[in-house]
C-alpha atoms as a PDB file:
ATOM      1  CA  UNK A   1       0.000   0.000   0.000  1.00  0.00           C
ATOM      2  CA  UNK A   2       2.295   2.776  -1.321  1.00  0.00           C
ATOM      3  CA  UNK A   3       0.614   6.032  -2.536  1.00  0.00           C
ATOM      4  CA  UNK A   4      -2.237   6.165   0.230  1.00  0.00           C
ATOM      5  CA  UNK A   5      -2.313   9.565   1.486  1.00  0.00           C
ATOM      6  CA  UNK A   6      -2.273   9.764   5.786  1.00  0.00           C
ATOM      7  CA  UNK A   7      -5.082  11.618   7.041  1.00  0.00           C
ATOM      8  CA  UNK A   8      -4.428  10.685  10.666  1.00  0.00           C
ATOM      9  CA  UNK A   9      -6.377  13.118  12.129  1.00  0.00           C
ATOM     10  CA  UNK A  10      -6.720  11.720  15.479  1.00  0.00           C
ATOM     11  CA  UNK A  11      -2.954  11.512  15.276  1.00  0.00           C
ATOM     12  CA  UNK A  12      -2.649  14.911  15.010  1.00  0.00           C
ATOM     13  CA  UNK A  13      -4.889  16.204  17.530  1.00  0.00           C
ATOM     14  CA  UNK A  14      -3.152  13.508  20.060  1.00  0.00           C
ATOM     15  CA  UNK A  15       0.273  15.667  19.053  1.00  0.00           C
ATOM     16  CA  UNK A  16      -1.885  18.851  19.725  1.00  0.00           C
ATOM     17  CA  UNK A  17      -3.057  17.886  23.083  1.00  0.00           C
ATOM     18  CA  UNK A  18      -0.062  16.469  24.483  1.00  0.00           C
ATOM     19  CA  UNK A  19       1.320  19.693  23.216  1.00  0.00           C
ATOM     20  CA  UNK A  20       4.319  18.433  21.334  1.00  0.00           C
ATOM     21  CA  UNK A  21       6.980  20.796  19.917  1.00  0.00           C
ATOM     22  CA  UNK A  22       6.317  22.373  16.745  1.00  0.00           C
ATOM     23  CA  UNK A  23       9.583  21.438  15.555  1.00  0.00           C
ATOM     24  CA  UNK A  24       8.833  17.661  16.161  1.00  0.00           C
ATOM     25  CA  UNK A  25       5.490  17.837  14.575  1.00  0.00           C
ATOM     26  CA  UNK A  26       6.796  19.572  11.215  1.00  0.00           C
ATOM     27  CA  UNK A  27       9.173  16.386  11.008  1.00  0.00           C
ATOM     28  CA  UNK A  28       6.084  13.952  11.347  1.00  0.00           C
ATOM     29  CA  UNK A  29       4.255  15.855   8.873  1.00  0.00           C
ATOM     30  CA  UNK A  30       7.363  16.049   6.766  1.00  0.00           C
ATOM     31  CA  UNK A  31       7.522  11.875   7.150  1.00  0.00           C
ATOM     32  CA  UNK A  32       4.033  11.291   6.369  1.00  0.00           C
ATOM     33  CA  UNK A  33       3.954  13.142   3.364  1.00  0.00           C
ATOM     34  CA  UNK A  34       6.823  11.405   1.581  1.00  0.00           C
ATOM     35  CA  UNK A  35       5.554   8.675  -0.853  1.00  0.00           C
ATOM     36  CA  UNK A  36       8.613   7.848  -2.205  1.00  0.00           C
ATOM     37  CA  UNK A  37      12.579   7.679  -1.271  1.00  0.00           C
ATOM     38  CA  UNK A  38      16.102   6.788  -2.862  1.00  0.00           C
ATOM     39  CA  UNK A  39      18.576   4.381  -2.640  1.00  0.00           C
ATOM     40  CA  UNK A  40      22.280   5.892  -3.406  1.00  0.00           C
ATOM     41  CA  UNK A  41      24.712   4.272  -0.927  1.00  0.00           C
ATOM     42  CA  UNK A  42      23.562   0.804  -0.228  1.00  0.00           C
ATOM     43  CA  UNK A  43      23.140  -0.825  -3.793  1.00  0.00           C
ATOM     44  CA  UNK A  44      20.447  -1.608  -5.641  1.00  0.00           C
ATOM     45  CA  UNK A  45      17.244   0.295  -4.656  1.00  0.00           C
ATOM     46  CA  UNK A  46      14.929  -2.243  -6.220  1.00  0.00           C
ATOM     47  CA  UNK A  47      16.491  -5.129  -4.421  1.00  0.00           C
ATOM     48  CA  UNK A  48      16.397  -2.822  -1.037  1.00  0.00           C
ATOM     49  CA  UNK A  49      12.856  -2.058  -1.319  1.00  0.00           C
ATOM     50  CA  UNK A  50      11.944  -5.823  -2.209  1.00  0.00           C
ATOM     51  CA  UNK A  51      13.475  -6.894   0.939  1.00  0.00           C
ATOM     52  CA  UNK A  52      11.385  -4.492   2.493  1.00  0.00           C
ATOM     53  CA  UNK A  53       8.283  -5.383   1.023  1.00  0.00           C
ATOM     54  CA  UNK A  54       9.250  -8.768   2.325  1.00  0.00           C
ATOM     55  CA  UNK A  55       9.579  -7.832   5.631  1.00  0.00           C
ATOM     56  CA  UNK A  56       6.328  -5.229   5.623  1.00  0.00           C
ATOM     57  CA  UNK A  57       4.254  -7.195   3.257  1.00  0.00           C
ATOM     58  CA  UNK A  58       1.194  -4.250   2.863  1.00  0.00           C
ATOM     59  CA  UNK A  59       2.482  -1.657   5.481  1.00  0.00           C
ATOM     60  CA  UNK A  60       1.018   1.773   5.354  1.00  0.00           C
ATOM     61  CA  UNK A  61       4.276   3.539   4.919  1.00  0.00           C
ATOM     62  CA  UNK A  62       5.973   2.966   1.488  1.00  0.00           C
ATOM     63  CA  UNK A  63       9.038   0.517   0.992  1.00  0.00           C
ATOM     64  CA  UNK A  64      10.818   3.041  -0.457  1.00  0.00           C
ATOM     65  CA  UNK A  65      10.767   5.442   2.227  1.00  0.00           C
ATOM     66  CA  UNK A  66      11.586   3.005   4.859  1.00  0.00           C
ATOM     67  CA  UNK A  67      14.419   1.467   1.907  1.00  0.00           C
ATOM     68  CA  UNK A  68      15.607   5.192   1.966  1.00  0.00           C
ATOM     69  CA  UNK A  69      15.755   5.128   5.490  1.00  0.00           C
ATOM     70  CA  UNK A  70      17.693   1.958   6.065  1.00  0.00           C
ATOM     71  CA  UNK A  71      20.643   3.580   2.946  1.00  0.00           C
ATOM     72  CA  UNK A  72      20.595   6.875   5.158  1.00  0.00           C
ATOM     73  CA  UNK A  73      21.337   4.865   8.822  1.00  0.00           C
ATOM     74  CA  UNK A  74      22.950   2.048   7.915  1.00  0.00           C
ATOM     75  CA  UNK A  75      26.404   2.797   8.727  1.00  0.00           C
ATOM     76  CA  UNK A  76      25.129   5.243  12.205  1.00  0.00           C
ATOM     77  CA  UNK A  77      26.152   3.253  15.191  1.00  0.00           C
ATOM     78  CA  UNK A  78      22.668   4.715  16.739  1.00  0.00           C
ATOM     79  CA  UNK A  79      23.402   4.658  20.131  1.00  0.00           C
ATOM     80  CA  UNK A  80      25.193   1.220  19.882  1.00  0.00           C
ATOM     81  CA  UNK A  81      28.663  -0.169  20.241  1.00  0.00           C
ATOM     82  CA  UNK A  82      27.983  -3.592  18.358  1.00  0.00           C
ATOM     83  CA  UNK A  83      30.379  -4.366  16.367  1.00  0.00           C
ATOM     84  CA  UNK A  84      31.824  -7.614  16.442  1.00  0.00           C
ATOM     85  CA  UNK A  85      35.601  -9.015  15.765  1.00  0.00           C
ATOM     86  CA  UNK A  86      35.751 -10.996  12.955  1.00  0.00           C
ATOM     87  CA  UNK A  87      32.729  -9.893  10.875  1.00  0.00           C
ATOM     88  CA  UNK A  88      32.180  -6.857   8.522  1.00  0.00           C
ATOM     89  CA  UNK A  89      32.083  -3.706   9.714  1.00  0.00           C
ATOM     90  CA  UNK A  90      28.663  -1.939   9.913  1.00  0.00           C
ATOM     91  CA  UNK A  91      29.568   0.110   6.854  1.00  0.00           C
ATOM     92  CA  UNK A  92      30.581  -2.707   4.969  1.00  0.00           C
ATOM     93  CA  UNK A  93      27.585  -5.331   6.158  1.00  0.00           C
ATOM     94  CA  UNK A  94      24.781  -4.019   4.965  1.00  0.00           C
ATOM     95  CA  UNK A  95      25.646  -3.448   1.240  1.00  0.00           C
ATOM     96  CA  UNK A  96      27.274  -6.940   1.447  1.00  0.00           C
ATOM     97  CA  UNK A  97      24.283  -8.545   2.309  1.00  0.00           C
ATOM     98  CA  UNK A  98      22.183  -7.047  -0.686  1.00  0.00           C
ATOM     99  CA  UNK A  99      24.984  -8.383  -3.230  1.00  0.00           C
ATOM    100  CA  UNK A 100      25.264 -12.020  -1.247  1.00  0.00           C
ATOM    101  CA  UNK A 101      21.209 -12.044  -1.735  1.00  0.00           C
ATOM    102  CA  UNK A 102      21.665 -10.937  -5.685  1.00  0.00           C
ATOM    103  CA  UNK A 103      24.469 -14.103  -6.329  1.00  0.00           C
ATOM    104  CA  UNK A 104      22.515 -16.247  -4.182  1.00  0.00           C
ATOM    105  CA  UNK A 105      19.650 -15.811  -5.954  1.00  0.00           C
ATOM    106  CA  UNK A 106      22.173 -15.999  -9.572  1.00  0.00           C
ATOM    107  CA  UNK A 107      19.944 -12.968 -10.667  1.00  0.00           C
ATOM    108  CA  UNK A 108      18.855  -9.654  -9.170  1.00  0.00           C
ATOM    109  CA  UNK A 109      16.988 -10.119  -6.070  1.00  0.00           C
ATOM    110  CA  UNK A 110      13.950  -8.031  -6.878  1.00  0.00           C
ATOM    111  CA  UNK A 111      13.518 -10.137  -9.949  1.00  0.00           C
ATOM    112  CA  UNK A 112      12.950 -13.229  -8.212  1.00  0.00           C
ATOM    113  CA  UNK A 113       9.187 -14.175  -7.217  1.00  0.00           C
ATOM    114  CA  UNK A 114       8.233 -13.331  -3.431  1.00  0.00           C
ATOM    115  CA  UNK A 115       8.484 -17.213  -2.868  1.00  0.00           C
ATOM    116  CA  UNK A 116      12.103 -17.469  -3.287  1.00  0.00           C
ATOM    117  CA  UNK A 117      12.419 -14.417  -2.027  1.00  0.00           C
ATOM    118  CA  UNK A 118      11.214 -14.989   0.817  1.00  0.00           C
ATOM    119  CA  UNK A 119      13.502 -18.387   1.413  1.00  0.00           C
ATOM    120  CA  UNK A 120      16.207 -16.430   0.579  1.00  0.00           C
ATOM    121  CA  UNK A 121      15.580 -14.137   3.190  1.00  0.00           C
ATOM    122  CA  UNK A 122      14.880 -17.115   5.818  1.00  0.00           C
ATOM    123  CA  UNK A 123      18.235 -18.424   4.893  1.00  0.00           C
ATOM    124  CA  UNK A 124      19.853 -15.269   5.650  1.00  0.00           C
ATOM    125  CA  UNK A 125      18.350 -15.121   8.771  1.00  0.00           C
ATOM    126  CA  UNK A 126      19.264 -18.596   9.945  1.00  0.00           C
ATOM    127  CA  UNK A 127      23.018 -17.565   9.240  1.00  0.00           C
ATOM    128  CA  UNK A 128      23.117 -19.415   6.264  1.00  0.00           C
ATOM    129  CA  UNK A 129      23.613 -16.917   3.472  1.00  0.00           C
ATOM    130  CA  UNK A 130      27.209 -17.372   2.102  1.00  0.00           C
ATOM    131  CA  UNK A 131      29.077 -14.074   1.262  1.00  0.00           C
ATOM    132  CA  UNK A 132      32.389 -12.758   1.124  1.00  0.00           C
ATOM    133  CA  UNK A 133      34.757 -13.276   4.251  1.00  0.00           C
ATOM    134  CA  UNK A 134      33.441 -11.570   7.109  1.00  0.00           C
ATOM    135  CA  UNK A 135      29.995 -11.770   6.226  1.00  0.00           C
ATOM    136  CA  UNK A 136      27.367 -13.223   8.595  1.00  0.00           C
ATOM    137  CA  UNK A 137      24.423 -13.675   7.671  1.00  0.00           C
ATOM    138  CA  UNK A 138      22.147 -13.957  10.341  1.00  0.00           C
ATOM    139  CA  UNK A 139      23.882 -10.241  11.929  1.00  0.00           C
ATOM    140  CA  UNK A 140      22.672  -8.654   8.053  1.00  0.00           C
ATOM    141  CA  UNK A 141      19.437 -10.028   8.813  1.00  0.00           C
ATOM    142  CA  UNK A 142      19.075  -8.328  12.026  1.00  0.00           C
ATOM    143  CA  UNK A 143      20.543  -5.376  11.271  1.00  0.00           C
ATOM    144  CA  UNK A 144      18.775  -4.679   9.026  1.00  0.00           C
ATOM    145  CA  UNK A 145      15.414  -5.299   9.851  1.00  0.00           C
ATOM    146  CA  UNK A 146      16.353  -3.465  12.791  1.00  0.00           C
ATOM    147  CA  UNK A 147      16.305  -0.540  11.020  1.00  0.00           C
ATOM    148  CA  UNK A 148      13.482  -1.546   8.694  1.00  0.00           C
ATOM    149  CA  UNK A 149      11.555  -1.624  12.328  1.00  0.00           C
ATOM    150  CA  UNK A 150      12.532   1.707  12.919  1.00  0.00           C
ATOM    151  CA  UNK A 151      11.895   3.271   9.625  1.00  0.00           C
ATOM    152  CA  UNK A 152       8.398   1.807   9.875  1.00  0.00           C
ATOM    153  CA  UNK A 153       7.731   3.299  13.938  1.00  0.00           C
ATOM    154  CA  UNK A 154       9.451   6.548  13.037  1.00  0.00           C
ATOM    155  CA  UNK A 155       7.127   7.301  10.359  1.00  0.00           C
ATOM    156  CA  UNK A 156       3.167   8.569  11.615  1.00  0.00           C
ATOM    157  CA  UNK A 157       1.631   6.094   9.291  1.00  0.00           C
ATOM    158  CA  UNK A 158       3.289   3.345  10.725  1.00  0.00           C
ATOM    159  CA  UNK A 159       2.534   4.772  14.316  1.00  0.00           C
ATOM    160  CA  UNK A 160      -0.825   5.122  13.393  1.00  0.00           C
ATOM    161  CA  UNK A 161      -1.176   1.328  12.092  1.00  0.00           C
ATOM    162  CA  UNK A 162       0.687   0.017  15.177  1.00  0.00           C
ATOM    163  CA  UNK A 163      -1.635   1.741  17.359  1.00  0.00           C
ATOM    164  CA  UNK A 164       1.130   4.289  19.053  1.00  0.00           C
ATOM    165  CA  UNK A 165      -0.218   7.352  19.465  1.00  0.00           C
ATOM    166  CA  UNK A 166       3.285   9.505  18.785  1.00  0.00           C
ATOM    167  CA  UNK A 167       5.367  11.136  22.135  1.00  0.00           C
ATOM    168  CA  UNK A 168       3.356  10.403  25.126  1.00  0.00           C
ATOM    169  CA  UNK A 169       4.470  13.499  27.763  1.00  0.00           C
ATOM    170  CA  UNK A 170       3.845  17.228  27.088  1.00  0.00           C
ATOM    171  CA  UNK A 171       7.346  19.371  26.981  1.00  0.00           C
ATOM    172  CA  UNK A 172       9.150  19.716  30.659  1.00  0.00           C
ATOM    173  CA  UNK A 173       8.164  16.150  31.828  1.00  0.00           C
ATOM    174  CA  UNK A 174      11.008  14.011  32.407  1.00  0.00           C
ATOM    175  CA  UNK A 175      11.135  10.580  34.616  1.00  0.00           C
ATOM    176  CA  UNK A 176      14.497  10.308  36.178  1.00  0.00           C
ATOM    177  CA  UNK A 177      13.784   7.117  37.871  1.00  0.00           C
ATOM    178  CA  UNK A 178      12.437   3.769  37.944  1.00  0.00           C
ATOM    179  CA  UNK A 179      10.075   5.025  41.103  1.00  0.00           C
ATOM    180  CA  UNK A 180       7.863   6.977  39.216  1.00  0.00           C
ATOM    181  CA  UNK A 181       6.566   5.029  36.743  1.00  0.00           C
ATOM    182  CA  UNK A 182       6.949   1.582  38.839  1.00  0.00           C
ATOM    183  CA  UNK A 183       4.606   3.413  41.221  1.00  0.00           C
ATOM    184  CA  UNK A 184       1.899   3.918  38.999  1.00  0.00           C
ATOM    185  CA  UNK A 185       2.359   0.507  37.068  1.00  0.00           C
ATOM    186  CA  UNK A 186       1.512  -1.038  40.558  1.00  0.00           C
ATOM    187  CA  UNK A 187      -0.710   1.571  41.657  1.00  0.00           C
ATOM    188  CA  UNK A 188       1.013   1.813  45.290  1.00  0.00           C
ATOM    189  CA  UNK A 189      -0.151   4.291  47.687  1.00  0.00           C
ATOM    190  CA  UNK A 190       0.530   7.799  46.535  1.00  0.00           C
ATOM    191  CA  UNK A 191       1.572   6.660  42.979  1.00  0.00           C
ATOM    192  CA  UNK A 192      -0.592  10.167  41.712  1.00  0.00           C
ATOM    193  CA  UNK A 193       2.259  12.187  43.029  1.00  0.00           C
ATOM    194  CA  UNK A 194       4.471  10.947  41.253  1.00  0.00           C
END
């Protein structure tokens, strides 16, 4: 479901009541507005968005944004110290992964059918996949759905079909602590206060 245009209306008024900064609802509306993305540093976009489509078979936000996503993060460490001796570096993974699928598959991957696509992808996942030296297999899978998983959440459509109503606490509210929130969870004594 690619060119569907997001109404979200509800979505928006949740933003408006919580009273989330203007900044960080221009960049929603600037996300769900985008129909389309592109490919430049990872490979082939066709074969990107394919695995995609794989992975969101009929999401509301379109492969190619989420592809364009995954080519614009895929070498950020995002918070993460990961990498691992003896495998690819994060730069280097990704990319390899898309070309390991492609001679796997002895043809493009995109111009497979979804079937063997989608064994090709299993393989991968087990830690099967061959590639060049380095590569593993089932760390490309994860990685990279991964950040197919938060291309999909980061965007309002896929908020929206996930049921998460975007940033929950207005401006100024912070938890510093597990007590807080553990209180209310469990409803102890006093947990309003909080």
């Amino acid at each position: 479901m690619t060119d569907r245009p997001f109404k979200g209306d509800a979505f928006w008024d949740r933003l408006d009541a919580r009273e989330v900064e203007d900044d960080l609802r221009a960049a929603f509306r600037e996300r769900a507005a985008r129909t389309s993305g592109a490919v430049s540093r990872m490979g082939a976009q066709a074969s990107l968005v394919a695995v995609v489509e794989q992975i969101f078979p009929r999401a509301a936000v379109p492969a190619t944004v989420i592809a364009e996503f995954i080519d614009t993060n895929f070498d950020k460490q995002m918070g993460r110290g990961d990498e691992r001796h003896g495998t690819l570096p994060r730069v280097e993974l990704l990319p390899a992964g898309l070309v390991a699928l492609d001679s796997e598959a002895g043809a493009p991957f995109h111009s497979i059918g979804p079937e063997r696509q989608r064994s090709l992808l299993a393989t991968a996942e087990a830690g099967k996949l061959k590639g060049r030296e380095g590569f593993d297999s089932a760390l490309w899978f994860a990685r990279l759905r991964e950040l197919a998983i938060l291309g999909y959440a980061s965007d309002p459509r896929g908020m929206q079909e996930m049921g998460f109503p975007g940033p929950s606490y207005r401006p100024g509210y912070l938890w510093l602590g597990y007590a807080g929130p553990d209180a209310r969870a469990k409803q102890r004594p006093g947990y309003r206060s909080f």
